[in-house]
C-alpha atoms as a PDB file:
ATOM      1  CA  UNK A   1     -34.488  -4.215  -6.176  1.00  0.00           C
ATOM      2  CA  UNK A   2     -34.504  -5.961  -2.621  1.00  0.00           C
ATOM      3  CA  UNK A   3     -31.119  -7.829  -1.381  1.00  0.00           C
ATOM      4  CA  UNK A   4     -32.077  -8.885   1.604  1.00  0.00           C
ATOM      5  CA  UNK A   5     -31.680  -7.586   5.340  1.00  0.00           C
ATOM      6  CA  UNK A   6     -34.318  -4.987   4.288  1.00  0.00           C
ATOM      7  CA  UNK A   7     -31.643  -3.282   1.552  1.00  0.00           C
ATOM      8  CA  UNK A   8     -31.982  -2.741  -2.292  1.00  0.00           C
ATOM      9  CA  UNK A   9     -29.786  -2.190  -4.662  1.00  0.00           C
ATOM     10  CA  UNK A  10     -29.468   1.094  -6.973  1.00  0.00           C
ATOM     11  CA  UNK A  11     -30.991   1.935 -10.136  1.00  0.00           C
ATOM     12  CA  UNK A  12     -28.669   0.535 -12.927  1.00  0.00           C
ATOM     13  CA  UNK A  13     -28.694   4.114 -14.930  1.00  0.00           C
ATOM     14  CA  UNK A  14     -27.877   5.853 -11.272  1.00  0.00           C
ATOM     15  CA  UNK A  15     -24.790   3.039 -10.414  1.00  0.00           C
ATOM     16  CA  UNK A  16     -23.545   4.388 -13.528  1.00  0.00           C
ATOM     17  CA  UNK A  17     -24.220   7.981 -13.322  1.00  0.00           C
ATOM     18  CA  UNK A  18     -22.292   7.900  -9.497  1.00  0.00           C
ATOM     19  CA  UNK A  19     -19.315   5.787 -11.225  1.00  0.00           C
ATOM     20  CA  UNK A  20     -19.247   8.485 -14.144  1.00  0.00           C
ATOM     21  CA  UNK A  21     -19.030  11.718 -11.315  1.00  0.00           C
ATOM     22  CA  UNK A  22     -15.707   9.809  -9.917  1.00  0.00           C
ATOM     23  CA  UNK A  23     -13.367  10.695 -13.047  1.00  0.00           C
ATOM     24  CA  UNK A  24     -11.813   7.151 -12.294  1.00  0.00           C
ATOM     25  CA  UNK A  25      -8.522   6.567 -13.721  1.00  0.00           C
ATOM     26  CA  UNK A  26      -6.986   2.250 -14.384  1.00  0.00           C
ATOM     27  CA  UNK A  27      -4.627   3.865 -11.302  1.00  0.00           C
ATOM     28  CA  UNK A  28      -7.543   5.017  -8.763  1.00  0.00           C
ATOM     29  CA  UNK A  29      -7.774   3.873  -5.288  1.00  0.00           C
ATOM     30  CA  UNK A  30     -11.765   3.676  -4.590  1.00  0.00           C
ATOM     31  CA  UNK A  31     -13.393   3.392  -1.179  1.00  0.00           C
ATOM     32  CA  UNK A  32     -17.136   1.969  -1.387  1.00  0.00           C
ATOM     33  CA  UNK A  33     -19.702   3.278   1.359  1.00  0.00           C
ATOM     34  CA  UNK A  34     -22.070   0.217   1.262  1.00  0.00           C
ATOM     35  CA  UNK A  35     -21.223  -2.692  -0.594  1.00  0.00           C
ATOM     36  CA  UNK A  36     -24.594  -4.392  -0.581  1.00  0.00           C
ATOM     37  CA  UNK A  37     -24.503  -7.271  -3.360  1.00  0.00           C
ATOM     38  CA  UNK A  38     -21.243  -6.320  -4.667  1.00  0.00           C
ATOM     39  CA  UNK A  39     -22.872  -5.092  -8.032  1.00  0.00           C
ATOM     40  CA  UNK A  40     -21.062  -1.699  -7.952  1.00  0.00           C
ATOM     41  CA  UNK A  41     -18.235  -3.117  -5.712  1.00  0.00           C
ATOM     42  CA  UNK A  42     -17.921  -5.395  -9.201  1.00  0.00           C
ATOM     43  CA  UNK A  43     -18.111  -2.673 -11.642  1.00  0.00           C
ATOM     44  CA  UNK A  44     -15.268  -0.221  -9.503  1.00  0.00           C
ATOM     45  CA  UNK A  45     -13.063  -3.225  -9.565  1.00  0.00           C
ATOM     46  CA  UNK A  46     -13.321  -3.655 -13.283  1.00  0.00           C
ATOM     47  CA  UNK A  47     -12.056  -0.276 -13.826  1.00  0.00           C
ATOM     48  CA  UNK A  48      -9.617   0.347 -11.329  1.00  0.00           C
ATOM     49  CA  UNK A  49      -6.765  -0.407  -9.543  1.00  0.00           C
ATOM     50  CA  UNK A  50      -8.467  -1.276  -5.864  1.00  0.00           C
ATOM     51  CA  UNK A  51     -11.389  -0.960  -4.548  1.00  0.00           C
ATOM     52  CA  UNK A  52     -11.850  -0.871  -0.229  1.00  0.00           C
ATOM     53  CA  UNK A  53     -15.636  -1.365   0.225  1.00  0.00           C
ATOM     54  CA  UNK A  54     -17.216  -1.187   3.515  1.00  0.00           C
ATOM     55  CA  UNK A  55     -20.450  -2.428   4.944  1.00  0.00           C
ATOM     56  CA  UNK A  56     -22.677  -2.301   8.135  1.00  0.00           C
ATOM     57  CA  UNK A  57     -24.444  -5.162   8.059  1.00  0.00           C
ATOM     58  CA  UNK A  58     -22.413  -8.612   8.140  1.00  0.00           C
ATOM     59  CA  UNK A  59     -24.278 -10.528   6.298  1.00  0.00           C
ATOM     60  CA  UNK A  60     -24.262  -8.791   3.371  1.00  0.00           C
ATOM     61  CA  UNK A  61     -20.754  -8.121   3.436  1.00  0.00           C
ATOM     62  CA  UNK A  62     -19.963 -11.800   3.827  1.00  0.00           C
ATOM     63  CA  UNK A  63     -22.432 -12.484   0.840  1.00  0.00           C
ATOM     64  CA  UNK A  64     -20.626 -10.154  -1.219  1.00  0.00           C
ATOM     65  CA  UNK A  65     -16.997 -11.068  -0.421  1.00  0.00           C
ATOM     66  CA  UNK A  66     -17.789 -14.834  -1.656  1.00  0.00           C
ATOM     67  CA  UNK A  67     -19.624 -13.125  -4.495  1.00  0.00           C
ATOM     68  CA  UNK A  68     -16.610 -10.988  -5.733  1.00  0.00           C
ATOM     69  CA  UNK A  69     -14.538 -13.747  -5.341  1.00  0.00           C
ATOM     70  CA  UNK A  70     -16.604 -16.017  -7.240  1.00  0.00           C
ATOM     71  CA  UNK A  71     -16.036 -13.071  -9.736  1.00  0.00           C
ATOM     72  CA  UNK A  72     -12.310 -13.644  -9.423  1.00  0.00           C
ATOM     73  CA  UNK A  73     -11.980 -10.329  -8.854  1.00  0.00           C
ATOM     74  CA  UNK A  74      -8.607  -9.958  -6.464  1.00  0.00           C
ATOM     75  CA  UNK A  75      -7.939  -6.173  -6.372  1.00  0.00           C
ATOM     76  CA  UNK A  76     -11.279  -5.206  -3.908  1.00  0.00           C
ATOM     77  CA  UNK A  77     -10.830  -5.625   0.032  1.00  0.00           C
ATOM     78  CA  UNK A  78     -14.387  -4.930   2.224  1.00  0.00           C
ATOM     79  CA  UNK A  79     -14.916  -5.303   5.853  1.00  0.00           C
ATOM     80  CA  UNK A  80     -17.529  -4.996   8.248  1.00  0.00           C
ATOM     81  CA  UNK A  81     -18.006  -1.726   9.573  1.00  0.00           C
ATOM     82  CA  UNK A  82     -19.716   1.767  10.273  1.00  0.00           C
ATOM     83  CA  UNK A  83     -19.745   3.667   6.606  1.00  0.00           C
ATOM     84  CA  UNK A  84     -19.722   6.747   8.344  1.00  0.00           C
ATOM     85  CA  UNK A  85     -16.203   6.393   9.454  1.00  0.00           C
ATOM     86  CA  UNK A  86     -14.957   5.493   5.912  1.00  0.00           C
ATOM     87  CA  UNK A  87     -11.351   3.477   6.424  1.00  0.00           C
ATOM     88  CA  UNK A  88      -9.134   5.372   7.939  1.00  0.00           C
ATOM     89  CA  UNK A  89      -6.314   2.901   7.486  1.00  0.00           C
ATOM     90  CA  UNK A  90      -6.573   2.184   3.928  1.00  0.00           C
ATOM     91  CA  UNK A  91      -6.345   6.191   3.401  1.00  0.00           C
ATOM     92  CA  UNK A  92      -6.063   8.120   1.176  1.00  0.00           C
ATOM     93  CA  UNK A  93      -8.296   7.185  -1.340  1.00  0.00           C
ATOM     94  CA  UNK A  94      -8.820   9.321  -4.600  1.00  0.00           C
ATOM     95  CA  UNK A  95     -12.542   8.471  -4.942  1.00  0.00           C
ATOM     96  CA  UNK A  96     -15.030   7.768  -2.809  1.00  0.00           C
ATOM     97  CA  UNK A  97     -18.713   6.757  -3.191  1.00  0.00           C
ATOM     98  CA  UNK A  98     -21.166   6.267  -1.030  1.00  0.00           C
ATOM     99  CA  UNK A  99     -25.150   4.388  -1.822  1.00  0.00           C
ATOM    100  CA  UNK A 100     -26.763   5.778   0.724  1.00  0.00           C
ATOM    101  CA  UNK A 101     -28.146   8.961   1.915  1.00  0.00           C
ATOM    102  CA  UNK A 102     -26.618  10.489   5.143  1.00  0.00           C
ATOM    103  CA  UNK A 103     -28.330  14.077   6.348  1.00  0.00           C
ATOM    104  CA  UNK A 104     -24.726  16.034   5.567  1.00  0.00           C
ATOM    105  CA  UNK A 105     -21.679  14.904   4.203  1.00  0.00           C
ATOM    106  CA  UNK A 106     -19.535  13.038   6.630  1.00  0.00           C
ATOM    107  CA  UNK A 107     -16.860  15.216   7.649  1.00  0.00           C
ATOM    108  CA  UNK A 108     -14.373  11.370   8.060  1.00  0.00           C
ATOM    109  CA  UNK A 109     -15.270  10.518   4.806  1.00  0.00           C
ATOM    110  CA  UNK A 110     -13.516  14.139   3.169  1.00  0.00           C
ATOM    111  CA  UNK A 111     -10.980  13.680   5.114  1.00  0.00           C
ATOM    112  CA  UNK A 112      -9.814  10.530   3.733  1.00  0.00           C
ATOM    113  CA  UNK A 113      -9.754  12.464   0.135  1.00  0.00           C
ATOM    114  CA  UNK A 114      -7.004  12.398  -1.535  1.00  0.00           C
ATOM    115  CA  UNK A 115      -5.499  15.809  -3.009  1.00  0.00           C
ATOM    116  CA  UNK A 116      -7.708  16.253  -5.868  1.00  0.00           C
ATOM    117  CA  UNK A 117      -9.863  13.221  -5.001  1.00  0.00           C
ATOM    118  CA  UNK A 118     -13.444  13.183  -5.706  1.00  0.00           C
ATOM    119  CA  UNK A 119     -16.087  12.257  -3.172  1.00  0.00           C
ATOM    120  CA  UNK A 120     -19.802  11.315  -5.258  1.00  0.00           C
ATOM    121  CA  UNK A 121     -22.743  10.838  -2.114  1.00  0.00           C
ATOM    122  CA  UNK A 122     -26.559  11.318  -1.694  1.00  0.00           C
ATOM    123  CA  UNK A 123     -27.211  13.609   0.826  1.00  0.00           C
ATOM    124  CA  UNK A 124     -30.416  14.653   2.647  1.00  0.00           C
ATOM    125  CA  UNK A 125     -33.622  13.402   4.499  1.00  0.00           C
ATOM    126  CA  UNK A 126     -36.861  13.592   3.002  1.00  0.00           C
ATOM    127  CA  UNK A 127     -35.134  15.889  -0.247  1.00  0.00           C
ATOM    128  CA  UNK A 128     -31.883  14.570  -1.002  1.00  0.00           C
ATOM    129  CA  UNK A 129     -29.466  15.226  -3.555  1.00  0.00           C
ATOM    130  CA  UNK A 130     -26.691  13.633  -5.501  1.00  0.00           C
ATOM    131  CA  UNK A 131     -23.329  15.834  -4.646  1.00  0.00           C
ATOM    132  CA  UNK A 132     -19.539  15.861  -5.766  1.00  0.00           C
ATOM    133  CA  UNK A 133     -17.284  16.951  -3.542  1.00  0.00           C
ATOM    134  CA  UNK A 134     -13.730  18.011  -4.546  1.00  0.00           C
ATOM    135  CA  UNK A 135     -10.472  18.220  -2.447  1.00  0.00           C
ATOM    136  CA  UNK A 136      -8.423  21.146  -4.063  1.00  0.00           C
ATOM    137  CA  UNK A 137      -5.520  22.635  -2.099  1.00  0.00           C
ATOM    138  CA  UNK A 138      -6.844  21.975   1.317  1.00  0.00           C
ATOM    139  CA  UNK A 139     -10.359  23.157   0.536  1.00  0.00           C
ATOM    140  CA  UNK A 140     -13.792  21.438  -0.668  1.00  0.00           C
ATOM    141  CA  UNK A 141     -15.736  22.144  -3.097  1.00  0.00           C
ATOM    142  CA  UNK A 142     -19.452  20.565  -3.532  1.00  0.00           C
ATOM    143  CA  UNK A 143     -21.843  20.536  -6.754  1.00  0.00           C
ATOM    144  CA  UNK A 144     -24.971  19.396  -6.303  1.00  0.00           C
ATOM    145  CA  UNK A 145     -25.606  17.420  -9.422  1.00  0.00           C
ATOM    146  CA  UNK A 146     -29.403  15.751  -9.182  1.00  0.00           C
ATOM    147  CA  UNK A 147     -32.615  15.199  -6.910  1.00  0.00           C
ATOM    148  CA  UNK A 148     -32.343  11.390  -6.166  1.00  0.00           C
ATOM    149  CA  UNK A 149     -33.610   8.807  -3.343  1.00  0.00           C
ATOM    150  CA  UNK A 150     -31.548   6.659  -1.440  1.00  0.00           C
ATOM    151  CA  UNK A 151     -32.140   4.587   1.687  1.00  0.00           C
ATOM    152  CA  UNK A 152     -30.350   6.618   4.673  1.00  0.00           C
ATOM    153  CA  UNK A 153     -26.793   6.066   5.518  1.00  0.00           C
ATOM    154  CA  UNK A 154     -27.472   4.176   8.704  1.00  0.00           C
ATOM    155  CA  UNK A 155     -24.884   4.898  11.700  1.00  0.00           C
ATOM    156  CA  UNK A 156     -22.744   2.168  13.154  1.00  0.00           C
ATOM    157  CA  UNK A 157     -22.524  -1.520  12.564  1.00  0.00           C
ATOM    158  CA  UNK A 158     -24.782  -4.546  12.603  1.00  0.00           C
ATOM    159  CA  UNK A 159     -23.708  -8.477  13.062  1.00  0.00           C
END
């Protein structure tokens, strides 16, 4: 379903299926790849303790900011900025999620794992697939869990 600035928002079943992958706890820290709308930003916030969600394109991210707050939901914080940097300074994060499809798996994005977080993402070109990645005592370790199609995770930022 179209948003606007040429972006759509995920498949109901698959918001839910990505948000299931995370093994959320009420005491998780999320970081949000993408916040689009705000429809998953909404959902994360609902069933966790914070959410950081970050977003290329500023309109959008201004949309969804008065959006979420319209919600009255207090415990999310987004910004403008380039997804494939994650947020550094709101790291560590025990999940992350990202809703859209870069070729590999951002090597900033693990980094900002948590010990024992989980990191859900599409990843791929023209095949993609839906992966967990897991931080366990230093090391990673990916599933691939589903053929899916996202829009590509887009590089950099855009006013």
């Amino acid at each position: 379903m179209p948003i606007g600035q040429g972006q759509t928002i995920s498949q109901p079943y698959m918001v839910a299926r990505m948000t299931e992958l995370l093994e959320l706890t009420p005491q998780s820290r999320v970081l949000e790849i993408g916040t689009g709308s705000g429809y998953q930003t909404a959902i994360l916030a609902h069933l966790v303790q914070h959410v950081c969600s970050v977003e290329r394109i500023k309109g959008l991210q201004w949309q969804a900011r008065r959006r979420l707050k319209n919600l009255d939901l207090h415990n999310v914080s987004t910004r403008h900025g380039d997804g494939w940097q994650g947020w550094q300074a709101r790291a560590p994060f025990d999940a992350i999620i990202v809703t859209a499809a870069p070729p590999e798996i951002p090597t900033a994005l693990m980094t900002q794992l948590d010990e024992g977080g989980i990191l859900v993402l599409p990843v791929g070109e023209e095949h993609q697939y839906l992966k967990r990645v897991r931080r366990r005592g230093g090391e990673f370790i990916i599933d691939t869990v589903e053929a899916v199609r996202f829009v590509p995770l887009v590089k950099g930022e855009l006013a």
